[in-house]
PDB file of N, CA and C in Angstrom:
ATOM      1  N   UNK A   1     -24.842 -26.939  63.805  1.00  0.00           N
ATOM      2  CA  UNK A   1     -24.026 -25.733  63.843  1.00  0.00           C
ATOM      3  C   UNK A   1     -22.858 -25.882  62.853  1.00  0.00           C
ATOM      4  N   UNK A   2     -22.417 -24.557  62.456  1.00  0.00           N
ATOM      5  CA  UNK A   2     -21.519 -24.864  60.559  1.00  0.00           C
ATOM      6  C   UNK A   2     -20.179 -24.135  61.564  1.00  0.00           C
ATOM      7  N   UNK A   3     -19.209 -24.970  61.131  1.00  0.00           N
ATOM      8  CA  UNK A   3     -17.920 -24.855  61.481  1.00  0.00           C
ATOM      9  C   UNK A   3     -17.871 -23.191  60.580  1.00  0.00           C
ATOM     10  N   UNK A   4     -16.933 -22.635  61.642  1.00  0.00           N
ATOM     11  CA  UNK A   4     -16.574 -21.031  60.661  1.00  0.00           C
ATOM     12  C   UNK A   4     -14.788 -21.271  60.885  1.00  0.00           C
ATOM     13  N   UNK A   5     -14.315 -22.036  59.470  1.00  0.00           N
ATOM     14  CA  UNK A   5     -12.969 -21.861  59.056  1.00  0.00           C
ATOM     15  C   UNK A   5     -12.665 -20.709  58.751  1.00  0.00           C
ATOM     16  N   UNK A   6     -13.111 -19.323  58.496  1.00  0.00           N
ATOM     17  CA  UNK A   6     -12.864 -18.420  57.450  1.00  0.00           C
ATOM     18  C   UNK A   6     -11.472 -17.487  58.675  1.00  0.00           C
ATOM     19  N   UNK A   7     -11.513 -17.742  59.930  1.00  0.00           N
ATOM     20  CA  UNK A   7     -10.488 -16.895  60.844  1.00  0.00           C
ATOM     21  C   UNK A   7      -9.255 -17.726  60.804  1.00  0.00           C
ATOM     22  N   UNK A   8      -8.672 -19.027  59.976  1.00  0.00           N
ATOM     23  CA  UNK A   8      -7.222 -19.995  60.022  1.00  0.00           C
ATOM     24  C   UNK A   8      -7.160 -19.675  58.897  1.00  0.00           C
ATOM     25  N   UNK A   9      -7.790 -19.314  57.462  1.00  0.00           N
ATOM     26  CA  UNK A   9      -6.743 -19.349  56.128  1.00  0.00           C
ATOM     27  C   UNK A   9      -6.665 -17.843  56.537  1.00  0.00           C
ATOM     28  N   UNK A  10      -5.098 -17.369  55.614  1.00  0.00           N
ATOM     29  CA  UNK A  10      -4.961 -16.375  55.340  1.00  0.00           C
ATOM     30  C   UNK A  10      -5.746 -15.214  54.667  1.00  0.00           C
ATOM     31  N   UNK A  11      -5.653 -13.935  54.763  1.00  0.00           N
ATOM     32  CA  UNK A  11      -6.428 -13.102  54.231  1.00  0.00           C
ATOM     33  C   UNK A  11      -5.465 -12.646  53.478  1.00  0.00           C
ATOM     34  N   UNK A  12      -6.780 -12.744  51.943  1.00  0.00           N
ATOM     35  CA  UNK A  12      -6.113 -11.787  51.128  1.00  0.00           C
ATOM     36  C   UNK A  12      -5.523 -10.195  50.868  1.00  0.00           C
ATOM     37  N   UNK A  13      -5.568  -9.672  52.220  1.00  0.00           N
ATOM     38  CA  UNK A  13      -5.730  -8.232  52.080  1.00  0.00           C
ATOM     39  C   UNK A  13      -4.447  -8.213  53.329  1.00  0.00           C
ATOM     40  N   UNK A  14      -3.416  -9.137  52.963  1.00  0.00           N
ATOM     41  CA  UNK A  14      -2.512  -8.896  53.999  1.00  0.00           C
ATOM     42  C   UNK A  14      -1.000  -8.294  53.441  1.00  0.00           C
ATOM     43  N   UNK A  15      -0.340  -7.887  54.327  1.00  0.00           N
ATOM     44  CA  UNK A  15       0.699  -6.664  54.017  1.00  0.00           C
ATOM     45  C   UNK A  15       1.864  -8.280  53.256  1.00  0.00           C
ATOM     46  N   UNK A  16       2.727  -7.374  52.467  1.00  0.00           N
ATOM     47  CA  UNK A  16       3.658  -7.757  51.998  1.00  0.00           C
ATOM     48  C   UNK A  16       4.563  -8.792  52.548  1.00  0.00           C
ATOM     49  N   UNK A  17       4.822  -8.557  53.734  1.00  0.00           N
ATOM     50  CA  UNK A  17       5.683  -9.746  54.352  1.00  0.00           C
ATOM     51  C   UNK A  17       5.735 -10.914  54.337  1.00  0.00           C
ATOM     52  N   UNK A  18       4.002 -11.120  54.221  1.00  0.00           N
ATOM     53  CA  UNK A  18       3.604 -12.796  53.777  1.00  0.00           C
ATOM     54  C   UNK A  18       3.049 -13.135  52.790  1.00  0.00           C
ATOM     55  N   UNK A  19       4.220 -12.685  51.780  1.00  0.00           N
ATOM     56  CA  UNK A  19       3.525 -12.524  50.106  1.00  0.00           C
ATOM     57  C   UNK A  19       5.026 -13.908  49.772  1.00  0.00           C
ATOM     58  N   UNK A  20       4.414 -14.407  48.876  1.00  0.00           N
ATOM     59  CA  UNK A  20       5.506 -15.333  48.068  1.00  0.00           C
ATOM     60  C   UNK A  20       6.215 -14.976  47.468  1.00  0.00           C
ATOM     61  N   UNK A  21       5.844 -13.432  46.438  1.00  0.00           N
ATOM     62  CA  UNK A  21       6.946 -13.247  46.053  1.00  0.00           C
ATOM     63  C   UNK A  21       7.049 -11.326  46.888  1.00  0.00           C
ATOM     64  N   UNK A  22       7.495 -11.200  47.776  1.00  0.00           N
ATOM     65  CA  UNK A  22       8.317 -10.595  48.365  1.00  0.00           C
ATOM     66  C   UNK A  22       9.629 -11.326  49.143  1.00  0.00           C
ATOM     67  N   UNK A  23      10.512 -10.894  48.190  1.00  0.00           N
ATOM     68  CA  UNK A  23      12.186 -11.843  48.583  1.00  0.00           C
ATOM     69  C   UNK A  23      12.954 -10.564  49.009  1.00  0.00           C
ATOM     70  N   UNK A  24      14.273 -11.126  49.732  1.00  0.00           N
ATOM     71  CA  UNK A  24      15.174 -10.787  50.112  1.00  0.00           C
ATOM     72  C   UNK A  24      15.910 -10.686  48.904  1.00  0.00           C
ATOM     73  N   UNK A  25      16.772  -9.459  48.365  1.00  0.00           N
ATOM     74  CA  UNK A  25      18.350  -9.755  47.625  1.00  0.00           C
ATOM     75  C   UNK A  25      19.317  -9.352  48.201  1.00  0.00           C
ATOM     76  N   UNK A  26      20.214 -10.302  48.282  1.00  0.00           N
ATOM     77  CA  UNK A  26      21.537  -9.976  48.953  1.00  0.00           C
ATOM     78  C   UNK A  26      21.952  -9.072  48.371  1.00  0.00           C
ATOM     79  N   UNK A  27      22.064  -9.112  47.367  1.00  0.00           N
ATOM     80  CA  UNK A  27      23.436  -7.559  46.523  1.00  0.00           C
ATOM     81  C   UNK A  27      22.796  -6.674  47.020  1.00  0.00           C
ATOM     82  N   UNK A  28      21.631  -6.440  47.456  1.00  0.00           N
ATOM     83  CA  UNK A  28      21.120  -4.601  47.504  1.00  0.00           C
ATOM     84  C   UNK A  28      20.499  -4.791  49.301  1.00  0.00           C
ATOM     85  N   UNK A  29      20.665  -5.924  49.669  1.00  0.00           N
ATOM     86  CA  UNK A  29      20.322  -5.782  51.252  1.00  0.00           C
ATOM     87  C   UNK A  29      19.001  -5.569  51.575  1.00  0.00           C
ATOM     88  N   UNK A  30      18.048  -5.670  50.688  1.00  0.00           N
ATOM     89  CA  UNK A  30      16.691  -5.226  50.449  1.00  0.00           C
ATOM     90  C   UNK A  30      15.652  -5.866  50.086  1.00  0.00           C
ATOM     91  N   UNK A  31      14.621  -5.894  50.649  1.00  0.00           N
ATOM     92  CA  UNK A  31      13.217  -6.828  50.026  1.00  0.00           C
ATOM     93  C   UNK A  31      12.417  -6.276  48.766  1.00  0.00           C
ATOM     94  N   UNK A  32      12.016  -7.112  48.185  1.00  0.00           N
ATOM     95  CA  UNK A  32      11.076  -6.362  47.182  1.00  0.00           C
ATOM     96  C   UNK A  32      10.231  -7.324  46.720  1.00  0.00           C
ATOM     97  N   UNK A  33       9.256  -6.528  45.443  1.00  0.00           N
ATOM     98  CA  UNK A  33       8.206  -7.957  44.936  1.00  0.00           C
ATOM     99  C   UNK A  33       9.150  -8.582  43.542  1.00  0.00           C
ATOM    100  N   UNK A  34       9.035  -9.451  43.586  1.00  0.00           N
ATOM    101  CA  UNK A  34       9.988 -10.343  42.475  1.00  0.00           C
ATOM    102  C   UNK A  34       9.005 -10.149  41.294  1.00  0.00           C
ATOM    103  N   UNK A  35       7.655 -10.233  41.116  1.00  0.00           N
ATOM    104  CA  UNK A  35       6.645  -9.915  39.811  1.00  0.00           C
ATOM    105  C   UNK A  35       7.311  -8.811  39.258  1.00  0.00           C
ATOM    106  N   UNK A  36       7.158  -8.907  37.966  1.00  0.00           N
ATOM    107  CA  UNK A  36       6.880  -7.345  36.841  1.00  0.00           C
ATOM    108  C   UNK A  36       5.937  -7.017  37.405  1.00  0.00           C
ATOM    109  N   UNK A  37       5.596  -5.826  37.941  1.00  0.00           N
ATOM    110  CA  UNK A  37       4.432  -4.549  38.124  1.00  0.00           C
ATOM    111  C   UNK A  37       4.714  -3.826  36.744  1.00  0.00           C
ATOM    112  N   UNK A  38       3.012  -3.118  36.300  1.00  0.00           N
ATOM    113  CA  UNK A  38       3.049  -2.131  35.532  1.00  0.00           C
ATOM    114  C   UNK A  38       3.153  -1.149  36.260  1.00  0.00           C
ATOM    115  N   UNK A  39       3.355   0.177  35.942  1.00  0.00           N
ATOM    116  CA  UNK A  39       3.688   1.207  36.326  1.00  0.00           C
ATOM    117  C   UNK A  39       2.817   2.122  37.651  1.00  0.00           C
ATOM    118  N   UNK A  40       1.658   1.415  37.065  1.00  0.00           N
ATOM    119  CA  UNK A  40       0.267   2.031  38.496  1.00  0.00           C
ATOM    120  C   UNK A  40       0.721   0.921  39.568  1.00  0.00           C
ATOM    121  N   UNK A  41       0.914  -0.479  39.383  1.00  0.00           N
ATOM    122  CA  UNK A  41       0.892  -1.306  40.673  1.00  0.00           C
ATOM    123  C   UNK A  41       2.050  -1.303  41.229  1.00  0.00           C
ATOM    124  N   UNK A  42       3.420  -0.700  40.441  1.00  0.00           N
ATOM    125  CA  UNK A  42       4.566  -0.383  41.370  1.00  0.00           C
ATOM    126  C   UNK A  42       4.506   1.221  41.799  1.00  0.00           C
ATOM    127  N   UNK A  43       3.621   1.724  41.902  1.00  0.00           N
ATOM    128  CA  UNK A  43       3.626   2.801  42.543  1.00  0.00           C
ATOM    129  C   UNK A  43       2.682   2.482  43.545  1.00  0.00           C
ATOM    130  N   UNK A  44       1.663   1.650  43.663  1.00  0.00           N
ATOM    131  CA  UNK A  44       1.267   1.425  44.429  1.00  0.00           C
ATOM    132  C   UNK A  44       1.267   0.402  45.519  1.00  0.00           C
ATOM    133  N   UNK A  45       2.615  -0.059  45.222  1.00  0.00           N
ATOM    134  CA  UNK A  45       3.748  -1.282  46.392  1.00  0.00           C
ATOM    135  C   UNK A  45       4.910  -0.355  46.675  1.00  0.00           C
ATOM    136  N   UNK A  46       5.556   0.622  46.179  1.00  0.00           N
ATOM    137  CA  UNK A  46       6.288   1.815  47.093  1.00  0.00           C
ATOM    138  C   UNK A  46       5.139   2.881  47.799  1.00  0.00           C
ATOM    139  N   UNK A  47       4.154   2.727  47.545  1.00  0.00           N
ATOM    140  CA  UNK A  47       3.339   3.591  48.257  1.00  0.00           C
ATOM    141  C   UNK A  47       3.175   2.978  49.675  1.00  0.00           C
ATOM    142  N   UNK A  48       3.403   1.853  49.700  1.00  0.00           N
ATOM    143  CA  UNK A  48       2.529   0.989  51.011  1.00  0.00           C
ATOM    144  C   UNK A  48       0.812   0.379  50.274  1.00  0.00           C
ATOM    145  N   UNK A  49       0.495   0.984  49.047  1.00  0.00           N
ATOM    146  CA  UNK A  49      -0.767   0.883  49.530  1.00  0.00           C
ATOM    147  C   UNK A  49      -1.054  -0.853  48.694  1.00  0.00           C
ATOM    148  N   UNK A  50      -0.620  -1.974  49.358  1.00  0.00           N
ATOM    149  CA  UNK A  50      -1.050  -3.214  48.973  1.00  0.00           C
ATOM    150  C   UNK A  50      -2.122  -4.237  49.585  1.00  0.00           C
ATOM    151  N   UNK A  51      -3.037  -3.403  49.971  1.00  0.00           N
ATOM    152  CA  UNK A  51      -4.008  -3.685  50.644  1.00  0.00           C
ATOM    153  C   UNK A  51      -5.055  -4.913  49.231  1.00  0.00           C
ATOM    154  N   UNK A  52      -4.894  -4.313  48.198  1.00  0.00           N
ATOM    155  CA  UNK A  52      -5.876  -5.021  47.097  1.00  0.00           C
ATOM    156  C   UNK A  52      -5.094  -5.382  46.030  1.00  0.00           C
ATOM    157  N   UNK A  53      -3.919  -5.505  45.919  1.00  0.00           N
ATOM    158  CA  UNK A  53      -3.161  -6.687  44.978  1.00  0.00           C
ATOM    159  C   UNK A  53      -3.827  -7.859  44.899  1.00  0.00           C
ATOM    160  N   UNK A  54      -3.745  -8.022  43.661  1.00  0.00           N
ATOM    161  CA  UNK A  54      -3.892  -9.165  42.840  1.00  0.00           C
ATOM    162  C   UNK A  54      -3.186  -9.765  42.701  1.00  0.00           C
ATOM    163  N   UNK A  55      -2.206 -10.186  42.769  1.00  0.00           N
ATOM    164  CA  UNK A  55      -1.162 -10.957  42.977  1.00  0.00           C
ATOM    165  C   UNK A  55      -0.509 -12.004  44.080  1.00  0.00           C
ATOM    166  N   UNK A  56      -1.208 -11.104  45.352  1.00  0.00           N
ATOM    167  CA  UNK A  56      -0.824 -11.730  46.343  1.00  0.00           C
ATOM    168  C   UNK A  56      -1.124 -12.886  47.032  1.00  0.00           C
ATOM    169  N   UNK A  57      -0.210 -13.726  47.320  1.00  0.00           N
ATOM    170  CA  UNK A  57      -0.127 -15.123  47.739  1.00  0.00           C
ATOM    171  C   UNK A  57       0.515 -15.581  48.602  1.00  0.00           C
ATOM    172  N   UNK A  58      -0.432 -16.051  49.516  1.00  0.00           N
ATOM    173  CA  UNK A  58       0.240 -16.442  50.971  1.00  0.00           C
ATOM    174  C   UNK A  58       1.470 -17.507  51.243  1.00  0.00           C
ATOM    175  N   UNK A  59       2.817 -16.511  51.602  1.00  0.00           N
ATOM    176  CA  UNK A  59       3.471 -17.818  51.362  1.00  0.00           C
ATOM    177  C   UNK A  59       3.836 -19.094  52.860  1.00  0.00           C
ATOM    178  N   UNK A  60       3.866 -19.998  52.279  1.00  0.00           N
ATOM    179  CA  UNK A  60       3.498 -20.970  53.196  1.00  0.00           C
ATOM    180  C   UNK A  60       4.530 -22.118  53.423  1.00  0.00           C
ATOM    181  N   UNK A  61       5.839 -22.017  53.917  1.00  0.00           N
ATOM    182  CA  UNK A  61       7.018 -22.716  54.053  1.00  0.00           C
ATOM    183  C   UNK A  61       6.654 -23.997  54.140  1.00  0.00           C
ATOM    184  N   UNK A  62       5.715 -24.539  55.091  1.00  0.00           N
ATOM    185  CA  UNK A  62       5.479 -25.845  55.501  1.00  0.00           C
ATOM    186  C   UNK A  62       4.907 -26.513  53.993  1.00  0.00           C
ATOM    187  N   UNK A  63       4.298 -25.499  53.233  1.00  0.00           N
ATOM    188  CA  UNK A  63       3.286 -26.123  51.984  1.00  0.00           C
ATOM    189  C   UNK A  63       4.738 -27.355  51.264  1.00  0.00           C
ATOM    190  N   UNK A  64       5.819 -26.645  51.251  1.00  0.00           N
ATOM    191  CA  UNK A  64       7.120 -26.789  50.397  1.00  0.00           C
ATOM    192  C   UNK A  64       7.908 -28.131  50.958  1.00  0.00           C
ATOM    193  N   UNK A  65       7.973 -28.314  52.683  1.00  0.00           N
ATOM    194  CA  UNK A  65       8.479 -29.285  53.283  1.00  0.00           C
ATOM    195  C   UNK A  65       7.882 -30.362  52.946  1.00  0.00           C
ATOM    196  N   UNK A  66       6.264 -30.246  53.009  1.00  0.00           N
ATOM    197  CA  UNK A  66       5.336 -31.445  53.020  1.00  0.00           C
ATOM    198  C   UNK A  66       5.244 -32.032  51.866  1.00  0.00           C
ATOM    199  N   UNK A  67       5.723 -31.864  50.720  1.00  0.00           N
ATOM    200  CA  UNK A  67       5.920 -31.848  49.052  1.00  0.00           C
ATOM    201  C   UNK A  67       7.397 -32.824  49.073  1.00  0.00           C
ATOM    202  N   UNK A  68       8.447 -32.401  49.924  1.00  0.00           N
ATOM    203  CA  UNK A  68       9.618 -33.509  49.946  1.00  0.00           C
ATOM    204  C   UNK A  68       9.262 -34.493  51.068  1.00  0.00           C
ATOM    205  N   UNK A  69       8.188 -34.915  51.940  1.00  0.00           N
ATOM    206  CA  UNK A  69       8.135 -35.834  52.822  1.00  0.00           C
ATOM    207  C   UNK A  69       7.262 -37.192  52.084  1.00  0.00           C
TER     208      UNK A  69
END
């Protein structure tokens, strides 16, 4: 019987929040994507619709700790 890992990594088709580069900036109190978008893919990250970005990358705090241990 074949182990099914595919339900513990992240999915690529996940909302913004757990994107690497969606940051916080203090001066404007506001999140956003830190990438240059061209003009179709920032209309389509104020749209909501980031369902199929290419860009997106799961970000992973622990990846960063385990790198200084």
């Amino acid at each position: 019987m074949a182990l099914d890992f595919s339900k513990y990594t992240p999915k690529r088709e996940s909302s913004c929040e757990s994107c690497e580069f969606y940051v916080y900036d203090e001066y404007t109190e506001e999140y956003s994507c830190s990438l240059s978008l061209d003009e179709d893919e920032m209309g389509d990250f104020l749209g909501g619709n980031t369902s199929g970005c290419k860009y997106y990358r799961y970000y992973d705090e622990y990846k960063s700790v385990n790198k200084q241990i």
